[in-house]
Protein backbone atom coordinates (compact mmCIF):
# COMPACT_ATOMS: atom_id res chain seq x y z
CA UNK A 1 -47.50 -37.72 5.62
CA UNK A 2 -50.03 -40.38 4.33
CA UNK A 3 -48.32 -44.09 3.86
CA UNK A 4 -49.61 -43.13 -0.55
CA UNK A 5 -47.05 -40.03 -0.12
CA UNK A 6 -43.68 -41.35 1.62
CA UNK A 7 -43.89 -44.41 -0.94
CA UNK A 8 -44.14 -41.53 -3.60
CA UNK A 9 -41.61 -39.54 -2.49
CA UNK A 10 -39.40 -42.54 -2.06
CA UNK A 11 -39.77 -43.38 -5.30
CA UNK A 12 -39.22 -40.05 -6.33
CA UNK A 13 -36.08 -39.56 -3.80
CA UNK A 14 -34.02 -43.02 -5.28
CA UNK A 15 -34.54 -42.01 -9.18
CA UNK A 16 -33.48 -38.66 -8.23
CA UNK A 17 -30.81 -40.01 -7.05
CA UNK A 18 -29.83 -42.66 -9.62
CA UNK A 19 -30.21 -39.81 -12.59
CA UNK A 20 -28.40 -37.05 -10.68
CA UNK A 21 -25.19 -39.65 -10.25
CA UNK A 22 -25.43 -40.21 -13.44
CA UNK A 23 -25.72 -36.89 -14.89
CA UNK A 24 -22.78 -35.73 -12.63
CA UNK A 25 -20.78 -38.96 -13.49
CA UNK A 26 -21.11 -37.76 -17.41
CA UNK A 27 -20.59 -33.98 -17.26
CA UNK A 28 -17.78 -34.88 -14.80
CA UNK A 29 -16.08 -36.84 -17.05
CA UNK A 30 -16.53 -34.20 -19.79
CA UNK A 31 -14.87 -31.81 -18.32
CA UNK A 32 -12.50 -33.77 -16.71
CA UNK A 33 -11.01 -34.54 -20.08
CA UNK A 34 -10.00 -31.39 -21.07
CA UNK A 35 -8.72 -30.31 -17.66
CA UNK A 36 -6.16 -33.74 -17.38
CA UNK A 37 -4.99 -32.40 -20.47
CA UNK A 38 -4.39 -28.53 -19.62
CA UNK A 39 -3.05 -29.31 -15.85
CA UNK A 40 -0.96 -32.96 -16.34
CA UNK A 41 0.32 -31.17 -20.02
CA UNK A 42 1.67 -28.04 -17.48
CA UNK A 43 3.46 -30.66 -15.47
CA UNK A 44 0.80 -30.66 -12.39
CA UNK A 45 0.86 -33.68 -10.12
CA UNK A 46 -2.67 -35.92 -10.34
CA UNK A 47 -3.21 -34.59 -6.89
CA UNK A 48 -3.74 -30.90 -8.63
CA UNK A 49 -6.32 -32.48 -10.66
CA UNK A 50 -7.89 -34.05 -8.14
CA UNK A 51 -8.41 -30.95 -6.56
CA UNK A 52 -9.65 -28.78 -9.39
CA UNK A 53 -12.06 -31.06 -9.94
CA UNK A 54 -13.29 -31.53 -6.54
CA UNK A 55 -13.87 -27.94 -7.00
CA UNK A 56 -15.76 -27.76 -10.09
CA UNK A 57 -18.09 -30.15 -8.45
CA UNK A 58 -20.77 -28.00 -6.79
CA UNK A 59 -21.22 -25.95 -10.35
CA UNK A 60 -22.23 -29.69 -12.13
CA UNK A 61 -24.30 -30.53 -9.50
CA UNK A 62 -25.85 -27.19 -9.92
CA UNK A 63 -26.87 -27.65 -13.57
CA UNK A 64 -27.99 -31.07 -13.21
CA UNK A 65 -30.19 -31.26 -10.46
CA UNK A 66 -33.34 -29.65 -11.86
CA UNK A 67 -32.58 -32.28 -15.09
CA UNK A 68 -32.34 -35.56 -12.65
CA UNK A 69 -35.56 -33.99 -11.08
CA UNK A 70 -37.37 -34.06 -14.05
CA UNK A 71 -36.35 -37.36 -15.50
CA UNK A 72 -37.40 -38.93 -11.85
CA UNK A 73 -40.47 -37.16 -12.34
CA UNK A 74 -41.40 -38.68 -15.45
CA UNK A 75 -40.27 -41.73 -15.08
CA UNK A 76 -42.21 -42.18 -11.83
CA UNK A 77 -45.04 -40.92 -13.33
CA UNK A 78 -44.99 -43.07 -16.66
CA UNK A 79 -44.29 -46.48 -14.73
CA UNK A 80 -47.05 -45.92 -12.27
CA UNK A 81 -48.95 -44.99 -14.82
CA UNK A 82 -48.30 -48.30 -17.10
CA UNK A 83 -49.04 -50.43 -13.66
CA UNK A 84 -51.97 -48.69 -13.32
CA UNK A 85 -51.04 -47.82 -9.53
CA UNK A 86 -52.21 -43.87 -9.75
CA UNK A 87 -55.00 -44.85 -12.30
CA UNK A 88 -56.53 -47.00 -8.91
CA UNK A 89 -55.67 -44.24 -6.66
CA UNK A 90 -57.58 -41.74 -8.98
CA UNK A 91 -60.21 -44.48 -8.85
CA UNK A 92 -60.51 -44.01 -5.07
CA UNK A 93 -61.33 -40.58 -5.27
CA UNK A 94 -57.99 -38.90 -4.98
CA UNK A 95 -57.55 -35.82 -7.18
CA UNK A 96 -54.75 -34.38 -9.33
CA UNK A 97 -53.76 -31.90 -7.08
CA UNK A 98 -53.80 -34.80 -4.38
CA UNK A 99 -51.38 -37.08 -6.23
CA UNK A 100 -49.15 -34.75 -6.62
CA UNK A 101 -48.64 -33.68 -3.07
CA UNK A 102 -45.21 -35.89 -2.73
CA UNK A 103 -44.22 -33.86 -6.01
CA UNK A 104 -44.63 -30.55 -4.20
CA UNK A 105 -42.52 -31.86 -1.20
CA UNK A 106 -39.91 -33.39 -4.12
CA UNK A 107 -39.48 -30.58 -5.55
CA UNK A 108 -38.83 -28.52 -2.44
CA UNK A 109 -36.35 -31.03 -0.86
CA UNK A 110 -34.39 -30.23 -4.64
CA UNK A 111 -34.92 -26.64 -4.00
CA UNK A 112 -33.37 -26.92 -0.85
CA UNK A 113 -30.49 -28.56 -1.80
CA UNK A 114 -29.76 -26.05 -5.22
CA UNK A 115 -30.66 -22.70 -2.40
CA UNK A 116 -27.13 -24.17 -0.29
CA UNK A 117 -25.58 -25.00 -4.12
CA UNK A 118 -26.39 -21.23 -5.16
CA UNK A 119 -26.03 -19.42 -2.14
CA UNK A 120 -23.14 -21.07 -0.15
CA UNK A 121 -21.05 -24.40 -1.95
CA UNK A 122 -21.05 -22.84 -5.75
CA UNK A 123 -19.39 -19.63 -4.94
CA UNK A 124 -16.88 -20.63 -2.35
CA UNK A 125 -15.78 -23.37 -5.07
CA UNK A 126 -15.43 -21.14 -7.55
CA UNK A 127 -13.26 -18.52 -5.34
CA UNK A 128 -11.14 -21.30 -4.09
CA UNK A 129 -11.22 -22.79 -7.54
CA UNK A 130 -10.10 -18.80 -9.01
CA UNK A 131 -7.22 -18.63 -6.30
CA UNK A 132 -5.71 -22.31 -7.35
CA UNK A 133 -5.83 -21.57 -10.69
CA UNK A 134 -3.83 -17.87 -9.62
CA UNK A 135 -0.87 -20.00 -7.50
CA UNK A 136 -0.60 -22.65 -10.61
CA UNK A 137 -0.12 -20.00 -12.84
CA UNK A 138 2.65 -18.47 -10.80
CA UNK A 139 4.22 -21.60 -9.74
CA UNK A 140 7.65 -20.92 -12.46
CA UNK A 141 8.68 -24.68 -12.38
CA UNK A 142 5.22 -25.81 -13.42
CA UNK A 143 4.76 -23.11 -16.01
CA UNK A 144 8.28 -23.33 -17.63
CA UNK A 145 10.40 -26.28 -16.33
CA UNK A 146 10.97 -29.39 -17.62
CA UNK A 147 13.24 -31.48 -17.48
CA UNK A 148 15.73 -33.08 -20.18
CA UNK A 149 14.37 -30.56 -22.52
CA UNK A 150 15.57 -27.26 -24.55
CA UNK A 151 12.50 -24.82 -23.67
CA UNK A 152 12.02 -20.59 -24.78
CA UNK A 153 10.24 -19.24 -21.86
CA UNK A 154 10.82 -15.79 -23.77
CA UNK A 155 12.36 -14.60 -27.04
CA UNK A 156 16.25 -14.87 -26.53
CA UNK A 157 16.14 -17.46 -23.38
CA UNK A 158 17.21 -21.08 -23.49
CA UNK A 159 16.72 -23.32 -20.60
CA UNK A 160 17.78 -26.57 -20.30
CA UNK A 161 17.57 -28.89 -16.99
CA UNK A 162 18.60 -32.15 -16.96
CA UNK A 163 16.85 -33.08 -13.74
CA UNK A 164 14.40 -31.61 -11.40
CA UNK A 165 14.79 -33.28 -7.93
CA UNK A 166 11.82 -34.06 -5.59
CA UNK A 167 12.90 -30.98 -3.19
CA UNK A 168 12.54 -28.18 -6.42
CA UNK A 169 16.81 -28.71 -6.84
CA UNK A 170 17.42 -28.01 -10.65
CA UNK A 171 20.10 -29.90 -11.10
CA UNK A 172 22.82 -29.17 -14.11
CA UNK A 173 21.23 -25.90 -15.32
CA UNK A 174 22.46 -24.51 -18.48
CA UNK A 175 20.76 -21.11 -19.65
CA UNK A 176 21.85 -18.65 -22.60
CA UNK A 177 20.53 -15.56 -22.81
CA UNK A 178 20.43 -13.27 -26.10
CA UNK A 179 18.11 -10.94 -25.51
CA UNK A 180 21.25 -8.26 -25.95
CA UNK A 181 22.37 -7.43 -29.71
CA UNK A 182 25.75 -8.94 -30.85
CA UNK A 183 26.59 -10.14 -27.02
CA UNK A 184 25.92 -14.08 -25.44
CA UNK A 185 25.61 -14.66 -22.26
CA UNK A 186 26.06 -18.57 -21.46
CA UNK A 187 25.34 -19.74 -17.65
CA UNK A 188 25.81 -23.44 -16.37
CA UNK A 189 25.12 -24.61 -12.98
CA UNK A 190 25.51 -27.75 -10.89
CA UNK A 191 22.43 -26.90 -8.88
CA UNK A 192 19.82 -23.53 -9.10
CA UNK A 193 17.00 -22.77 -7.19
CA UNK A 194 13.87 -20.66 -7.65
CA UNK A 195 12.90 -17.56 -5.70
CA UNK A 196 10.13 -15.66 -5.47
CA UNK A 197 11.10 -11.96 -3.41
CA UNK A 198 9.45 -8.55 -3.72
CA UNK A 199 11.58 -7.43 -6.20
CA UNK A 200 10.47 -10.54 -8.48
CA UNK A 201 11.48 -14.00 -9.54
CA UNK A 202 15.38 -14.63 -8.62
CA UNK A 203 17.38 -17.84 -10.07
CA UNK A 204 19.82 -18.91 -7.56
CA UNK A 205 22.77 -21.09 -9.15
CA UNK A 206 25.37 -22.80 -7.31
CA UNK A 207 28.99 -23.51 -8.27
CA UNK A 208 28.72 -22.73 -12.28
CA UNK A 209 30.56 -20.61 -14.28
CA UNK A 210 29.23 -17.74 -16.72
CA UNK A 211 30.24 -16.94 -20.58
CA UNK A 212 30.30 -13.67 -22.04
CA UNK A 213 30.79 -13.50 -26.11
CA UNK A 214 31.44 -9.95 -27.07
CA UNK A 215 30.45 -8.53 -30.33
CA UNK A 216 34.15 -9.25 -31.80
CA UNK A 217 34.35 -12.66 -30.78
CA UNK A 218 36.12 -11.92 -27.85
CA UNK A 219 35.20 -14.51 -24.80
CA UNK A 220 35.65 -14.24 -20.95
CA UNK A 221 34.84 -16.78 -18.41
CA UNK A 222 33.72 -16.23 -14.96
CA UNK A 223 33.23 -18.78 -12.41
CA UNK A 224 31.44 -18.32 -9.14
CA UNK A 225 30.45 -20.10 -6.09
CA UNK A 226 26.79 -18.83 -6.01
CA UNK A 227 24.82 -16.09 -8.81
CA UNK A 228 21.84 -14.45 -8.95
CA UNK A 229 20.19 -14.38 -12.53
CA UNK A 230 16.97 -11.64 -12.40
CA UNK A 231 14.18 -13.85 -14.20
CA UNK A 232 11.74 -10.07 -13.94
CA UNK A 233 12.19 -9.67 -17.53
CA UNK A 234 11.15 -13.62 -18.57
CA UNK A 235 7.65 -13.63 -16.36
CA UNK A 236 5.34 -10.35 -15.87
CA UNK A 237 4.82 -8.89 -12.49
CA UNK A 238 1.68 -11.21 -11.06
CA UNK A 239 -1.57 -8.73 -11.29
CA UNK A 240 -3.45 -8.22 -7.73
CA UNK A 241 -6.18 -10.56 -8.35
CA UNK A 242 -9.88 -9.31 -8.28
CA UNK A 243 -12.75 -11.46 -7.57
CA UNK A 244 -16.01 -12.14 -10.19
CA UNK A 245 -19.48 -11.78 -10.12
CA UNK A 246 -19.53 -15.46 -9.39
CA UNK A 247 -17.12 -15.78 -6.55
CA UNK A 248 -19.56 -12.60 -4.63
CA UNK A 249 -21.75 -13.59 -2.08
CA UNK A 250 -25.29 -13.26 -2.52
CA UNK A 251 -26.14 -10.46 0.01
CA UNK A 252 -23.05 -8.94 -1.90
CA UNK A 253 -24.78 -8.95 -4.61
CA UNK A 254 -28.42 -7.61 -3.40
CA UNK A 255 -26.41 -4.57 -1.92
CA UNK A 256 -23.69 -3.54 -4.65
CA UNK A 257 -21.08 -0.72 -3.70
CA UNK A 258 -19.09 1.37 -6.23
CA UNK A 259 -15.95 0.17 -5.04
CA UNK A 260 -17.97 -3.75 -5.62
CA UNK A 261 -18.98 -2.72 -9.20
CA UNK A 262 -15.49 -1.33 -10.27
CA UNK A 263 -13.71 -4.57 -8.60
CA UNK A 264 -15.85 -6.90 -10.99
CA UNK A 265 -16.76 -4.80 -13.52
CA UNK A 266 -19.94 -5.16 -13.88
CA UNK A 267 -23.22 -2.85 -13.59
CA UNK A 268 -25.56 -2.58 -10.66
CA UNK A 269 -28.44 -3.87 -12.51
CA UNK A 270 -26.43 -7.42 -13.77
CA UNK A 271 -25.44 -7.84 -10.08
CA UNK A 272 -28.79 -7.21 -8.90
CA UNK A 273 -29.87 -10.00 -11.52
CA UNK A 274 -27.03 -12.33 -10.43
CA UNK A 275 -28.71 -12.19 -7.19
CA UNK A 276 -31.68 -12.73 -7.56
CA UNK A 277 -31.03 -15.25 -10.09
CA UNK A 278 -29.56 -17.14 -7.31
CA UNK A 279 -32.66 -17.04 -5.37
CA UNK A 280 -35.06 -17.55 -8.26
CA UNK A 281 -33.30 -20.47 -9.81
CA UNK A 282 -33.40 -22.87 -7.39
CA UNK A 283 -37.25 -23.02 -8.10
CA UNK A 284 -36.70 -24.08 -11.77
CA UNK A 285 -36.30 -27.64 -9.63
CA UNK A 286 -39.46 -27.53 -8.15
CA UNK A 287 -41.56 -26.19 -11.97
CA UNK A 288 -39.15 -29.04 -13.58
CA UNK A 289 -41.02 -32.20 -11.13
CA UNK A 290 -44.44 -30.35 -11.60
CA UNK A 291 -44.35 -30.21 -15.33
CA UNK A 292 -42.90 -33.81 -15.52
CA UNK A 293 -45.06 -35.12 -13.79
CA UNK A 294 -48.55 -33.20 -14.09
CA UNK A 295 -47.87 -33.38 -18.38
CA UNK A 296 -48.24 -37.32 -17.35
CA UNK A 297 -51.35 -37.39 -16.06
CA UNK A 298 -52.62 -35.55 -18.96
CA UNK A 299 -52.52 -38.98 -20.54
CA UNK A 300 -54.65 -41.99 -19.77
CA UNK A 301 -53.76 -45.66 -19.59
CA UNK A 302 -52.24 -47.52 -22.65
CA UNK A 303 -50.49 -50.46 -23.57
CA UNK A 304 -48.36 -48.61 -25.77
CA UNK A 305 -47.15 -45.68 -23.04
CA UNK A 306 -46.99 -42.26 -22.81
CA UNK A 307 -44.39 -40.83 -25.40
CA UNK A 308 -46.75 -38.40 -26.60
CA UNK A 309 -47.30 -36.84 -23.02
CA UNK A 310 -43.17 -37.20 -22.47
CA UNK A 311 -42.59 -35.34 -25.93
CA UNK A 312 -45.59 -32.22 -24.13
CA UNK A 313 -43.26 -32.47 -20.96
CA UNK A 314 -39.84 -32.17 -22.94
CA UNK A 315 -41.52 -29.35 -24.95
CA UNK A 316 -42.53 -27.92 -21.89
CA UNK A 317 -39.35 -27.70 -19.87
CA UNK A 318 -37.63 -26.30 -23.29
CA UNK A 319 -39.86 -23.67 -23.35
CA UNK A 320 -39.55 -22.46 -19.92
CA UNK A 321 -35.96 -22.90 -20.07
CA UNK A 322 -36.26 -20.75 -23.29
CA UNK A 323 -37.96 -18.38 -21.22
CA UNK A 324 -35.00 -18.28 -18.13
CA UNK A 325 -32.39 -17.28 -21.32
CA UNK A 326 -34.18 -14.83 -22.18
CA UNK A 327 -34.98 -13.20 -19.45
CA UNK A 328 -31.00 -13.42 -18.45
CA UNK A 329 -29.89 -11.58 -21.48
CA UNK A 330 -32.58 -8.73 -20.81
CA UNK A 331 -32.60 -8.44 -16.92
CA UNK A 332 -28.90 -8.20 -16.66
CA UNK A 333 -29.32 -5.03 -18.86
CA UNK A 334 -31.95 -3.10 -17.98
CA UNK A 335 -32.74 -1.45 -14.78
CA UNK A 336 -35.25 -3.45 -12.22
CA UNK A 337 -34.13 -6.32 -14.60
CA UNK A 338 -34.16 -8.34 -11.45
CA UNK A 339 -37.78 -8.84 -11.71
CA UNK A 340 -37.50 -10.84 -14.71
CA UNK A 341 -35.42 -13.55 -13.00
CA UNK A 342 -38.02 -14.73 -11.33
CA UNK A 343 -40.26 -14.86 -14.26
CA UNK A 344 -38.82 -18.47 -15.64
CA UNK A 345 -39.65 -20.63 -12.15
CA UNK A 346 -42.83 -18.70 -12.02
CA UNK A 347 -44.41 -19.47 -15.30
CA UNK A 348 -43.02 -23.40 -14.87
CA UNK A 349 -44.96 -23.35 -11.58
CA UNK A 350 -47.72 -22.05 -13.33
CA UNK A 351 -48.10 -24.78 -15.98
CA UNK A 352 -47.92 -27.30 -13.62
CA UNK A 353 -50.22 -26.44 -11.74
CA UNK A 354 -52.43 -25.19 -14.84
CA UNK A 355 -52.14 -29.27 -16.45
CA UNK A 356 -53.03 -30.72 -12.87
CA UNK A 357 -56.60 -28.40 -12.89
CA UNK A 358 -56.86 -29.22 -16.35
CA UNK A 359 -56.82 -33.23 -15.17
CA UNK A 360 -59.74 -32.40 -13.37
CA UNK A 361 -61.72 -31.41 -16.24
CA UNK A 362 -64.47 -34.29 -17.23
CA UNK A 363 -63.23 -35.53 -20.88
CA UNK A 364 -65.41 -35.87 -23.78
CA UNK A 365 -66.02 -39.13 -24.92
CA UNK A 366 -65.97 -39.77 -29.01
CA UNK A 367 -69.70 -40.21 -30.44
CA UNK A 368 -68.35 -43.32 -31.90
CA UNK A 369 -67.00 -44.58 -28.99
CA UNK A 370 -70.49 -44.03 -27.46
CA UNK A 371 -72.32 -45.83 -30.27
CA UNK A 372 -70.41 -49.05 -30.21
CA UNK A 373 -70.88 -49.08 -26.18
CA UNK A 374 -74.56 -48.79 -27.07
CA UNK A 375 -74.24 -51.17 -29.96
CA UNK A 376 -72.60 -53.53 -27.84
């Protein structure tokens, strides 16, 4: 690699970076909003949260890379265009397609890092991500106890705690249940604990008495050392959990079973897409640099920039983004509908490359530009 290319590529390699923290740092924070607010609201501890979004992570990363590689693209491109750094190396006889050989090896190093994103780090995440969520959401003290306040985990139930110690003790339980017509059942407890057996969620309360109102008013009173209270009827039975398209591997999803398909749900020829999306996609990094970067060129020096060849770029990238969108909502429903994932990074590649030839081309000069060098 010539000493031209590694300062490229360096140059290329620190924006990247700069953007891509960024980019994260925002769509992090986005997201992070709403899930402090689902997961602290539920009574999760901040190290839940930290977790979850640890795990969501890899998917960010995913969708910004190919952005941060574009923006670095472009804004290489425009400032060593404005100090007239690639306008001297053009002057030394290197071509378009030769000042943009640190963009090719850019844009792989990106595509490199989104193939390990698509293919490895974004679905583990996701399935480790799928089976937190699945424990949270049958964790009963997260989901339905707080303390020093009356909650209705179901219609008839009334739970009140006054304190939930560090070891999961509910301390001085009280719980009235009146589910059954015309009858109350009141239960109070110095301590309870939760259970989770094959049978279902058990409450276990310890030295508490229960109240039984009959339909004529009549009331008995029964203490006891220890009860059981059956909490099957206030929580469903947990479903066996299946795994999503995402979560599948991708040589899972280049060789779909029956048994695969009915475990997702999903057809052979959206799997097939899925999985070849996953190998496609990673390119859209590599058509993003080219375009930002080749549009650029397009332009020649000015005082005044290069908005008008940004604006072509921007254009440019929406339209072959247009194109990846499209082809996801046809591919995924017609069979051999994998071929069209590939048709997004393709035609990206394509203009690219089509903008650096047309660099290359020997521009006409305005007949008044001519005159007034003759004139002058």
């Amino acid at each position: 690699m010539s000493r031209f290319d590694r300062y490229l590529l360096s140059q290329l390699l620190a924006l990247f970076g700069f953007f891509s923290l960024v980019l994260v740092a925002v769509y992090w924070v986005n997201r992070a909003v709403g899930l402090f607010d689902q997961l602290i609201g539920d009574g999760q501890s901040a190290v839940v949260f930290l977790q979850f979004s640890l795990l969501t992570l890899p998917n960010v990363i995913r969708l910004v890379l190919p952005i941060s590689a574009f923006i670095g693209a472009v804004y290489v491109a425009n400032r060593l265009m404005s100090e007239s750094e690639l306008v001297v190396m053009q002057a030394t006889g290197f071509s378009a397609f030769r000042l943009a050989r640190p963009v090719w090896y850019f844009g792989l190093i990106v595509t490199g890092m989104m193939l390990v994103l698509m293919h490895v780090l974004v679905p583990e995440s996701r399935s480790a991500l799928a089976e937190r969520s699945e424990a949270i959401s049958q964790n009963v003290s997260a989901r339905f106890l707080k303390d020093g306040q009356f909650i209705h985990p179901s219609d008839g139930i009334t739970l009140y705690i006054r304190e939930i110690a560090p070891t999961g003790e509910l301390l001085d339980l009280f719980l009235a249940d009146d589910r059954v017509v015309e009858q109350r059942a009141l239960y109070t407890a110095k301590k309870a604990f939760f259970a989770r057996t094959d049978a279902g969620p058990k409450l276990l309360m310890v030295d508490g008495m229960v109240q039984l109102l009959g339909p004529k008013g009549q009331l008995s009173v029964t203490r006891f050392a220890d009860f059981t209270y059956d909490l099957a009827g206030l929580m469903a039975a947990p479903a066996l959990r299946t795994r999503s398209m995402a979560e599948l591997s991708t040589p899972e999803l280049l060789a779909p079973t029956p048994a695969l398909m009915a475990e997702v749900q999903q057809t052979e020829a959206s799997m097939l897409f899925e999985g070849h999306d996953r190998i496609a996609q990673p390119f859209m990094a590599l058509s993003a640099a080219l375009i930002g970067f080749s549009s650029l060129l397009l332009g020649a020096f000015s005082r005044f920039g290069l908005w008008r060849q940004v604006g072509v770029a921007v254009l440019l990238l929406l339209l072959v983004q247009a194109i990846a969108t499209v082809s996801t909502s046809v591919g995924e429903d017609v069979p051999r509908g994998w071929m069209l994932a590939y048709v997004a990074p393709v035609v990206g590649i394509a203009i690219g490359v089509f903008e650096l030839w047309l660099t290359q081309r020997p521009r006409r000069v305005p007949k008044l530009a001519v005159l007034d060098t003759v004139a002058t």
